[in-house]
Protein backbone atom coordinates (compact mmCIF):
# COMPACT_ATOMS: atom_id res chain seq x y z
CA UNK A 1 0.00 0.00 0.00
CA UNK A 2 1.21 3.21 -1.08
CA UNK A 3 0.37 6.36 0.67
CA UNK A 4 -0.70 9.73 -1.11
CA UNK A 5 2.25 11.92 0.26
CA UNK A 6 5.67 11.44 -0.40
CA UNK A 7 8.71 12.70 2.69
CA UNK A 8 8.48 16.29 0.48
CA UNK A 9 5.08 16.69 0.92
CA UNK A 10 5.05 15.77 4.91
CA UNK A 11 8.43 18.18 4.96
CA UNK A 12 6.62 20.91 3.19
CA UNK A 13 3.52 20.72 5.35
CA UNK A 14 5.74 20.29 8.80
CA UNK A 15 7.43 23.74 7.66
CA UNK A 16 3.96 25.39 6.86
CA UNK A 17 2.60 24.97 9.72
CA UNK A 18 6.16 25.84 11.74
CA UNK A 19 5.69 29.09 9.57
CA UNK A 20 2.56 29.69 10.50
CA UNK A 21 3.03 29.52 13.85
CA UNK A 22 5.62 31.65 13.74
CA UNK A 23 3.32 34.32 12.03
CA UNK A 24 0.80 34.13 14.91
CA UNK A 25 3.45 34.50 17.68
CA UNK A 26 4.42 37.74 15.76
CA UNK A 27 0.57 39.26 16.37
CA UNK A 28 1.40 38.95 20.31
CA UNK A 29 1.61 41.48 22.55
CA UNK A 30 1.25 45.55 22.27
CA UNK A 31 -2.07 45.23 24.67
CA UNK A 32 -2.49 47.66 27.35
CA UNK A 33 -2.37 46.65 31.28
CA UNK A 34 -4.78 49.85 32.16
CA UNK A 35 -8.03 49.38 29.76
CA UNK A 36 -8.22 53.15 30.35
CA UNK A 37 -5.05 53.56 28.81
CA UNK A 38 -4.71 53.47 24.54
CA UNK A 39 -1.50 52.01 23.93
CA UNK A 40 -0.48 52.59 19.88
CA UNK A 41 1.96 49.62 19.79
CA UNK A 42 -0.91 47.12 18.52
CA UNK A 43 -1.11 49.01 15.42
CA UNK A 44 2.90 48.80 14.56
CA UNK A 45 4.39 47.29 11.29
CA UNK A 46 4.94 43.67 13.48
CA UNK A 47 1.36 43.09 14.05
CA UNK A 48 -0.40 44.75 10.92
CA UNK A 49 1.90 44.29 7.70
CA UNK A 50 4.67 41.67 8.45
CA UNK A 51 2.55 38.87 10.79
CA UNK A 52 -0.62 38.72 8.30
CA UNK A 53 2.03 38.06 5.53
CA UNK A 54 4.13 35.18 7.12
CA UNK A 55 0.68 33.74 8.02
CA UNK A 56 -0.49 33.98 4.62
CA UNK A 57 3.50 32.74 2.94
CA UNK A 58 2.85 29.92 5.50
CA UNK A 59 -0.70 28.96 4.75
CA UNK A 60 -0.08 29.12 0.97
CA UNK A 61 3.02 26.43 1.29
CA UNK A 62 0.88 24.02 3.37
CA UNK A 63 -1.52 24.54 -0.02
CA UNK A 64 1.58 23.84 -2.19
CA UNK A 65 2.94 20.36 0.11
CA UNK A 66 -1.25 19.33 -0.15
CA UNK A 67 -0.95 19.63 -4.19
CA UNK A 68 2.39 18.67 -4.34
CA UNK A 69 2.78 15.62 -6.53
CA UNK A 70 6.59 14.10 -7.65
CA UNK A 71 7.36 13.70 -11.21
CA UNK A 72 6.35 9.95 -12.48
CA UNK A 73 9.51 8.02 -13.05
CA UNK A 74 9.99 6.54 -16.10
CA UNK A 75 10.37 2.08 -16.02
C-alpha cells in the first residue's frame, strides 16, 4: 500500500505549519495593562503588515505540500 504523500510533501507541510506559527506569535503582545489607557503599539508594522504576511507565505506552502505531486519516473 502506497500512501498519497511522499517525505516532500510531509516536509513541506511540517514547515507550513512551523511558519505559520511563527506568524501568529508575531501578532502577540502591544495590549495595554490599564483598559483606560490606549496604547499605539498594537497598530505597529509587526502586528499589521509583516505577521498577516508570514501567516499567509505559510498557509499558501501548506496549499503547495497538499498539491504537491513528484514527477512519475519513467520504467
Amino acid at each position: 500500500m502506497t500512501t498519497p504523500f511522499s517525505k516532500k510533501n510531509y516536509l513541506l507541510l511540517i514547515a507550513g505549519a512551523v511558519i505559520v506559527f511563527l506568524g501568529y506569535l508575531l501578532m502577540i503582545g502591544g495590549g495595554s495593562d490599564d483598559p483606560n489607557v490606549f496604547n499605539p503599539a498594537i497598530f505597529d508594522f509587526q502586528r499589521i503588515t509583516l505577521a498577516p504576511m508570514v501567516c499567509l507565505i505559510g498557509f499558501i506552502l501548506i496549499i503547495v505540500a497538499i498539491m504537491w505531486r513528484p514527477k512519475e519516473e519513467a520504467k
